[in-house]
C-alpha atoms as a PDB file:
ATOM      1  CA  UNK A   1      16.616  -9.740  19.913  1.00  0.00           C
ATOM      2  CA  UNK A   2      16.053  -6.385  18.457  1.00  0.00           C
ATOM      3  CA  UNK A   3      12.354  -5.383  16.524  1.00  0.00           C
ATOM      4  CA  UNK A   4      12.199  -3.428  13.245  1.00  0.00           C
ATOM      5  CA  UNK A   5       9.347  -1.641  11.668  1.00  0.00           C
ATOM      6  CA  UNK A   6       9.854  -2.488   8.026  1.00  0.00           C
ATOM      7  CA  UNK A   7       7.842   0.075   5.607  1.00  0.00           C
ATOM      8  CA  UNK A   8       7.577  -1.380   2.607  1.00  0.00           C
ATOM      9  CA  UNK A   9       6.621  -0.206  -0.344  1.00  0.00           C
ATOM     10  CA  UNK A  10       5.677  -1.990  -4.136  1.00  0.00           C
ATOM     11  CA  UNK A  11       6.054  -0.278  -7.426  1.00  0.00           C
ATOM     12  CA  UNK A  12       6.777  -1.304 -10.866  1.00  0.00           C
ATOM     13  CA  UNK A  13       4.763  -4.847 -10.530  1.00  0.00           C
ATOM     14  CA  UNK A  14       3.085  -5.764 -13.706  1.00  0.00           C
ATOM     15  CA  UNK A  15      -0.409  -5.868 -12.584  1.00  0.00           C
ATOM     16  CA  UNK A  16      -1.304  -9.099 -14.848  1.00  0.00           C
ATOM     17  CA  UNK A  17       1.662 -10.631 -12.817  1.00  0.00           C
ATOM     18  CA  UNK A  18       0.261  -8.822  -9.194  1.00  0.00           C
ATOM     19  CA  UNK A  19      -2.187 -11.515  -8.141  1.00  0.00           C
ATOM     20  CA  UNK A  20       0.174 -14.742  -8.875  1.00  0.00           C
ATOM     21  CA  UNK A  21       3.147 -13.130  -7.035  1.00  0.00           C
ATOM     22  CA  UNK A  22       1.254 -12.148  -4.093  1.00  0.00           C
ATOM     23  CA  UNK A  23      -0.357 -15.501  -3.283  1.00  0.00           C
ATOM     24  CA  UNK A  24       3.671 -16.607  -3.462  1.00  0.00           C
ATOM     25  CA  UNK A  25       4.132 -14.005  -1.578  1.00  0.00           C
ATOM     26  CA  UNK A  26       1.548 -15.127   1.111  1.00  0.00           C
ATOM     27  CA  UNK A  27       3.557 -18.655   1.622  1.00  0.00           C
ATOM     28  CA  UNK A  28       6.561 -16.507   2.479  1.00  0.00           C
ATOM     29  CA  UNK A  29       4.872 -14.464   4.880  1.00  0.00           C
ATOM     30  CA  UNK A  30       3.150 -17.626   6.707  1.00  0.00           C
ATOM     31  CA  UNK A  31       6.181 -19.029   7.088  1.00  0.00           C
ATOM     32  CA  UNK A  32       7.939 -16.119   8.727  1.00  0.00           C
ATOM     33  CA  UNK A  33       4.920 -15.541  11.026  1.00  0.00           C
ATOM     34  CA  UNK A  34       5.261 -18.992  11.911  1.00  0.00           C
ATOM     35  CA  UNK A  35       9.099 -18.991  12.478  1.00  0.00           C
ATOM     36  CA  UNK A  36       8.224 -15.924  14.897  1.00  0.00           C
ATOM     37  CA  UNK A  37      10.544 -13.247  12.649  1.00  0.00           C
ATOM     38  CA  UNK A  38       7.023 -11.606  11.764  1.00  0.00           C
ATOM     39  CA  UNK A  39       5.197 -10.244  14.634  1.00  0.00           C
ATOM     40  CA  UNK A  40       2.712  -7.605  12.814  1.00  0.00           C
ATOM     41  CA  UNK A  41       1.759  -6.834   8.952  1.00  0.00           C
ATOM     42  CA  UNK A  42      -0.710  -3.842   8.502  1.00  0.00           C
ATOM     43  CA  UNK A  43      -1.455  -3.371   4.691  1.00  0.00           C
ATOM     44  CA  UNK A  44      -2.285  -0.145   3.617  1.00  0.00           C
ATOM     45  CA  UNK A  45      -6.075   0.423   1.716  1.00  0.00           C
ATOM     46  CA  UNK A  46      -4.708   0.686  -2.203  1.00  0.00           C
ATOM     47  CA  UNK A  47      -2.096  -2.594  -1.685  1.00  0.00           C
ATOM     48  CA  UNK A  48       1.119  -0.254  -2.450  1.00  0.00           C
ATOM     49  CA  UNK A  49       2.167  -1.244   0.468  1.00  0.00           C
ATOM     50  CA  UNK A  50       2.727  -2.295   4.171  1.00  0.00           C
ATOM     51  CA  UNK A  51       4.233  -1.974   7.913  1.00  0.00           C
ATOM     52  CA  UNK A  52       5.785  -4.735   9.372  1.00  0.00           C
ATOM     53  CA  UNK A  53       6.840  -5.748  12.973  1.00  0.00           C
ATOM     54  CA  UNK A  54       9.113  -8.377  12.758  1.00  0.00           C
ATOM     55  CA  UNK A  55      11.842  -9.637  15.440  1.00  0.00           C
ATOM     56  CA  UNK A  56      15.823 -10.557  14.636  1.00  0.00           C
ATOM     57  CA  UNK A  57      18.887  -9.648  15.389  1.00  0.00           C
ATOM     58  CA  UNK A  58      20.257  -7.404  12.651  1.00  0.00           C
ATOM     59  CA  UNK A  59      19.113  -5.382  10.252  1.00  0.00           C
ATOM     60  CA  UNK A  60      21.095  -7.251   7.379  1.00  0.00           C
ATOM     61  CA  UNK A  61      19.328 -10.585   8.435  1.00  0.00           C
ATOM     62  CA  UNK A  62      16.074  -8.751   8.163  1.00  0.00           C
ATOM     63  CA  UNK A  63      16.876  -7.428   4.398  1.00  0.00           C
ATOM     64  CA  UNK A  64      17.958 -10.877   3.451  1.00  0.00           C
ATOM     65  CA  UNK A  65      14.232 -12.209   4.189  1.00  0.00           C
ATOM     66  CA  UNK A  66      12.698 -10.081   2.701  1.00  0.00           C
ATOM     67  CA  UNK A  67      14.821 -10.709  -0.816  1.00  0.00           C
ATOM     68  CA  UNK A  68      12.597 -14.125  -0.680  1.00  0.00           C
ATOM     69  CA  UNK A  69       9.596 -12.364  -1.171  1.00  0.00           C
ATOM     70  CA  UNK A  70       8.518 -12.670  -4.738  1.00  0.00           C
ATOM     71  CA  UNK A  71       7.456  -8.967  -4.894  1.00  0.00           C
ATOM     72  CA  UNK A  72      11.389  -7.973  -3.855  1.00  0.00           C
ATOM     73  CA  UNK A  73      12.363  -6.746  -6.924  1.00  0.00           C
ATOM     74  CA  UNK A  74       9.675  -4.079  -7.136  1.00  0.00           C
ATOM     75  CA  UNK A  75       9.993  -3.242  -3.153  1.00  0.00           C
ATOM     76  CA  UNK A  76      11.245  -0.772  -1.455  1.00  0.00           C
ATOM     77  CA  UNK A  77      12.003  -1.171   2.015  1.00  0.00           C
ATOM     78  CA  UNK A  78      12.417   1.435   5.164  1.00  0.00           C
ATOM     79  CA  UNK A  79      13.839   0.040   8.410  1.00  0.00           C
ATOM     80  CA  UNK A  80      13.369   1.919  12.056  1.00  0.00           C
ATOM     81  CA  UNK A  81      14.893   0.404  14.903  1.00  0.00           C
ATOM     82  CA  UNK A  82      12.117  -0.270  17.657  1.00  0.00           C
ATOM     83  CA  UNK A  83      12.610  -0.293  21.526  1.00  0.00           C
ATOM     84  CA  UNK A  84      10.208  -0.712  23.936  1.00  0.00           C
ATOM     85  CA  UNK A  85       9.227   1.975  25.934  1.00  0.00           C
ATOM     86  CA  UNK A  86       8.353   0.526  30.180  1.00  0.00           C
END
């Protein structure tokens, strides 16, 4: 199982629309922390955006979760290959 760090970053969101797609967004997120695909979510001070830890196999599964998140269409996503260092 390989880990990504997923940068992610939102612009374009219609901030009368901001607050009811992010508490959507929070049901997907509980779900994939609870599923074990997301390990760590650090949001950054202004809410543009975030770095995730999350756990799969490829980087193509990865991108298809994250086109459940309601705030997809206005992210844009960085992926880095993690490997653990002994």
């Amino acid at each position: 199982m390989n880990r990504y760090m997923v940068e992610v970053t939102i612009s374009g969101v219609d901030p009368n629309q901001f607050e009811t797609l992010a508490a959507k967004e929070q049901e997907v997120v509980a779900e994939l922390t609870q599923t074990g695909f997301i390990e760590q979510i650090y949001v950054q001070n202004d809410l543009a955006g975030a770095y995730l830890i999350v756990k799969e196999r490829d980087e193509s599964y990865v991108r298809e979760q994250f086109n459940r998140f309601p705030l997809s269409p206005y992210m844009t996503l960085k992926l880095v290959q993690l490997q653990t260092q002994s």
